[in-house]
PDB file of N, CA and C in Angstrom:
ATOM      1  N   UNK A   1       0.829  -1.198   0.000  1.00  0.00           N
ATOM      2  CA  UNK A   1       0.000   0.000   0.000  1.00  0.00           C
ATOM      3  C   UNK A   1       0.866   1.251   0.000  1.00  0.00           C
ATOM      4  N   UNK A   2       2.151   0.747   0.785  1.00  0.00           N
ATOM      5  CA  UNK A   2       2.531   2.484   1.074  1.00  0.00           C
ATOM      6  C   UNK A   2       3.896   2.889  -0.440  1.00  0.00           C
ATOM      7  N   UNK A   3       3.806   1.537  -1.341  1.00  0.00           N
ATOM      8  CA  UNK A   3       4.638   1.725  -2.376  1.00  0.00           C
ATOM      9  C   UNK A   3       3.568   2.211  -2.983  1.00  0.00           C
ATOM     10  N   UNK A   4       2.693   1.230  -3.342  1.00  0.00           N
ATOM     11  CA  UNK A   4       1.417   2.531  -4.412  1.00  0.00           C
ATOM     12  C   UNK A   4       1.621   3.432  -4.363  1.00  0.00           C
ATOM     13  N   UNK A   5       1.605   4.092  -2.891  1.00  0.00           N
ATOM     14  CA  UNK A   5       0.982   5.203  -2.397  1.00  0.00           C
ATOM     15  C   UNK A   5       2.024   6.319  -2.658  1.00  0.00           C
ATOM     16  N   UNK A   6       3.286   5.932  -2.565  1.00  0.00           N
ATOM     17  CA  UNK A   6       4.518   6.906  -3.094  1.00  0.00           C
ATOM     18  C   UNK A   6       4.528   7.235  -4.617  1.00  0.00           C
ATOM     19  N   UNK A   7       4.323   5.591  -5.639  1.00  0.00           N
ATOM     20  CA  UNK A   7       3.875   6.003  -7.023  1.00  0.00           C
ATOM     21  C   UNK A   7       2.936   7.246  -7.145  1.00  0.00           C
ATOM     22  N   UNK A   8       1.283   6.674  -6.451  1.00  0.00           N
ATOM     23  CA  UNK A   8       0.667   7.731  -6.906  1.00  0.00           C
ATOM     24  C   UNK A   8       0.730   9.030  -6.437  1.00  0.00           C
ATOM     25  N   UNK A   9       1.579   9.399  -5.373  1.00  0.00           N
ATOM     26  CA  UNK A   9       1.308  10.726  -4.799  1.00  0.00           C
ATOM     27  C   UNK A   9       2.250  10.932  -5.231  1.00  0.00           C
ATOM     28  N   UNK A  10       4.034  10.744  -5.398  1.00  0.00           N
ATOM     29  CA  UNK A  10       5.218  11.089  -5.919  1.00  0.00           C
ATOM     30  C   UNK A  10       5.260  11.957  -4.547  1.00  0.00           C
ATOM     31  N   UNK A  11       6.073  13.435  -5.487  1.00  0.00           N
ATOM     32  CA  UNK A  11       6.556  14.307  -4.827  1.00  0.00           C
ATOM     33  C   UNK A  11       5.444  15.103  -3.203  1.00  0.00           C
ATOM     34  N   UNK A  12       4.373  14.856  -3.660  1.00  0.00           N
ATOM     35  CA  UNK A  12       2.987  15.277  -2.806  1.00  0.00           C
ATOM     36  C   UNK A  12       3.389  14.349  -1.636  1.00  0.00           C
ATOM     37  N   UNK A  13       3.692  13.370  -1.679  1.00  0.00           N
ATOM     38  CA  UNK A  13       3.799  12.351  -0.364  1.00  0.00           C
ATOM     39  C   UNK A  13       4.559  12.998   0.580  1.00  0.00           C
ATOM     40  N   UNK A  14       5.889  13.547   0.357  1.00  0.00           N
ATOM     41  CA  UNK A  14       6.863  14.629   0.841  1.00  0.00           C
ATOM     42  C   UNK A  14       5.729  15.200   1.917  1.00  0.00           C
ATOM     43  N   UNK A  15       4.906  16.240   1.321  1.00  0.00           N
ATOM     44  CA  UNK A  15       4.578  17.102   2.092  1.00  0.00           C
ATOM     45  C   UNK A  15       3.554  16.222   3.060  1.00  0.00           C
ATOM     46  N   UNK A  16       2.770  15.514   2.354  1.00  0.00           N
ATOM     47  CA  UNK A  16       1.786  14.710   3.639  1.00  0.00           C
ATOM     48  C   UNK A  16       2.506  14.055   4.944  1.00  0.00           C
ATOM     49  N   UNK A  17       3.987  13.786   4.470  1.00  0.00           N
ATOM     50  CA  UNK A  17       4.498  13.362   5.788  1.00  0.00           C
ATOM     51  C   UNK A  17       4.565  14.098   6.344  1.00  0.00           C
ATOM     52  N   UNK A  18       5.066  15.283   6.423  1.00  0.00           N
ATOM     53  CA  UNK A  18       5.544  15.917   7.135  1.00  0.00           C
ATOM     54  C   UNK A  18       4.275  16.614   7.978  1.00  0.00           C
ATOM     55  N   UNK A  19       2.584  16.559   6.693  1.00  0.00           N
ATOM     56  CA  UNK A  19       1.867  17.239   7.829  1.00  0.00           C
ATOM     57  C   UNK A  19       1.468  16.202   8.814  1.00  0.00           C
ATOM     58  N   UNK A  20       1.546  15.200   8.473  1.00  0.00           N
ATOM     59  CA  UNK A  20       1.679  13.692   9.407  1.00  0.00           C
ATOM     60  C   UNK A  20       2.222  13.787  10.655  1.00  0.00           C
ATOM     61  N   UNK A  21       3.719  14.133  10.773  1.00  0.00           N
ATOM     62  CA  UNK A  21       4.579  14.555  11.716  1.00  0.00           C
ATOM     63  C   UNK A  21       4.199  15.374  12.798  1.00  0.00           C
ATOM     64  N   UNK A  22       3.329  16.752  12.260  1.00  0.00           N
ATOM     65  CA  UNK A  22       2.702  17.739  12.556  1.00  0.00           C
ATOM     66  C   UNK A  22       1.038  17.448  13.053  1.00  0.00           C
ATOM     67  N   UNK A  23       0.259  17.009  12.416  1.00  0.00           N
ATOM     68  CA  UNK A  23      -0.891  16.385  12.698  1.00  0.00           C
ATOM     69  C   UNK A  23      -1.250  14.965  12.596  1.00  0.00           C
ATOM     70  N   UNK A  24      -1.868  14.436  13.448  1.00  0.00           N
ATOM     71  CA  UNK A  24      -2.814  12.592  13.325  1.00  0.00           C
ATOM     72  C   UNK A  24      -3.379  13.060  12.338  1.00  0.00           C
ATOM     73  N   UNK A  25      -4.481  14.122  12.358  1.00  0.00           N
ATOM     74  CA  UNK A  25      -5.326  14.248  11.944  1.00  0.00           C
ATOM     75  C   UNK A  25      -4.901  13.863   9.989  1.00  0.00           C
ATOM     76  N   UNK A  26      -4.116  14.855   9.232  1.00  0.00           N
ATOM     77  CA  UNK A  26      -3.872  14.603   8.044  1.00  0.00           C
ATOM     78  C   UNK A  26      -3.380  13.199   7.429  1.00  0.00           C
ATOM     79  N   UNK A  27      -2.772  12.230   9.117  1.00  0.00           N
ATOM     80  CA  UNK A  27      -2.729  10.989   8.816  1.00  0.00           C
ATOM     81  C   UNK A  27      -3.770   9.758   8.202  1.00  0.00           C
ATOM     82  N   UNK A  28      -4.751  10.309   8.992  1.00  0.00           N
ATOM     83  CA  UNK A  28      -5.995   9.388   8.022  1.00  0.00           C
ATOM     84  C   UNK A  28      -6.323   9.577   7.084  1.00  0.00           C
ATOM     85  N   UNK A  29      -6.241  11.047   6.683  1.00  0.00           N
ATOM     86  CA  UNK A  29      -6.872  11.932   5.602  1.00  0.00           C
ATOM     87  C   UNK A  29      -6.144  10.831   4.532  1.00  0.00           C
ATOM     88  N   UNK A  30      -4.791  11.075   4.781  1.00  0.00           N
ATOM     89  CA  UNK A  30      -3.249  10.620   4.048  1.00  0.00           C
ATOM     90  C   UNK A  30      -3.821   8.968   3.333  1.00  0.00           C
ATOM     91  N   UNK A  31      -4.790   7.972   4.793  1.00  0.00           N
ATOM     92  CA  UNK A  31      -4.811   6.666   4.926  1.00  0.00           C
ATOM     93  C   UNK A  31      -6.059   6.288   3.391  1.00  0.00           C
ATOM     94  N   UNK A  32      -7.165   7.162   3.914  1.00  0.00           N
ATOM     95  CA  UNK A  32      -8.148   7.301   3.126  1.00  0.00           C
ATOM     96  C   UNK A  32      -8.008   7.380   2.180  1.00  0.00           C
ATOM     97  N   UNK A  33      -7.079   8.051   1.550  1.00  0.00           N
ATOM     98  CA  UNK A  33      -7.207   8.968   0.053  1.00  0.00           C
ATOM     99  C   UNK A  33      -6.115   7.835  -0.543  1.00  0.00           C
ATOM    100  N   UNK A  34      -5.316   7.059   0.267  1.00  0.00           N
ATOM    101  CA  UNK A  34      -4.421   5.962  -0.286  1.00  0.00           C
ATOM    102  C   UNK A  34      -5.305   4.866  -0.949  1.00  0.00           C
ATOM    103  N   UNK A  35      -6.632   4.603  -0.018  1.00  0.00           N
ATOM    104  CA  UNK A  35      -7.151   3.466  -0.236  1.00  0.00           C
ATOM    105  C   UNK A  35      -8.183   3.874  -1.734  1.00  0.00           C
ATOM    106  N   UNK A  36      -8.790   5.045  -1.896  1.00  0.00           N
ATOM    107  CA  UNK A  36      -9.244   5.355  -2.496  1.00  0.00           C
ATOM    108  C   UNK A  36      -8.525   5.540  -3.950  1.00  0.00           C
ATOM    109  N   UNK A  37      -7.296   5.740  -4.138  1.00  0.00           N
ATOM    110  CA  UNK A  37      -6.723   6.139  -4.965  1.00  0.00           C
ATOM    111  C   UNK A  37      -5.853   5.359  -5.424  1.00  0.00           C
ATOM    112  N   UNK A  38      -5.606   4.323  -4.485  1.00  0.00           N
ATOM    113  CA  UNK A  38      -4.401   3.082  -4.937  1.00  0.00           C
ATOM    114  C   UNK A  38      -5.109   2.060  -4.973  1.00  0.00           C
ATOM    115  N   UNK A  39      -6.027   1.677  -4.551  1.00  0.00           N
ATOM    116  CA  UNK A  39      -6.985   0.202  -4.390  1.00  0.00           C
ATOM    117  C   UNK A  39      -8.545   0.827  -4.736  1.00  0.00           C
TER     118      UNK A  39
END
């Protein structure tokens, strides 16, 4: 999932970690939009 998830987001993944780091909250956002978008 989290290789998809680097394909499809690329360079964008960068920043979701980091708001990850910063918020839980953008972590699910992050989880959701993986499942939606990679599976």
């Amino acid at each position: 999932m989290v290789k998809c998830w680097l394909r499809e987001a690329g360079a964008h993944n960068v920043l979701v970690t980091s708001a990850v780091n910063n918020n839980g909250v953008t972590e699910l956002f992050a989880l959701l939009h993986t499942e939606e978008g990679c599976c």
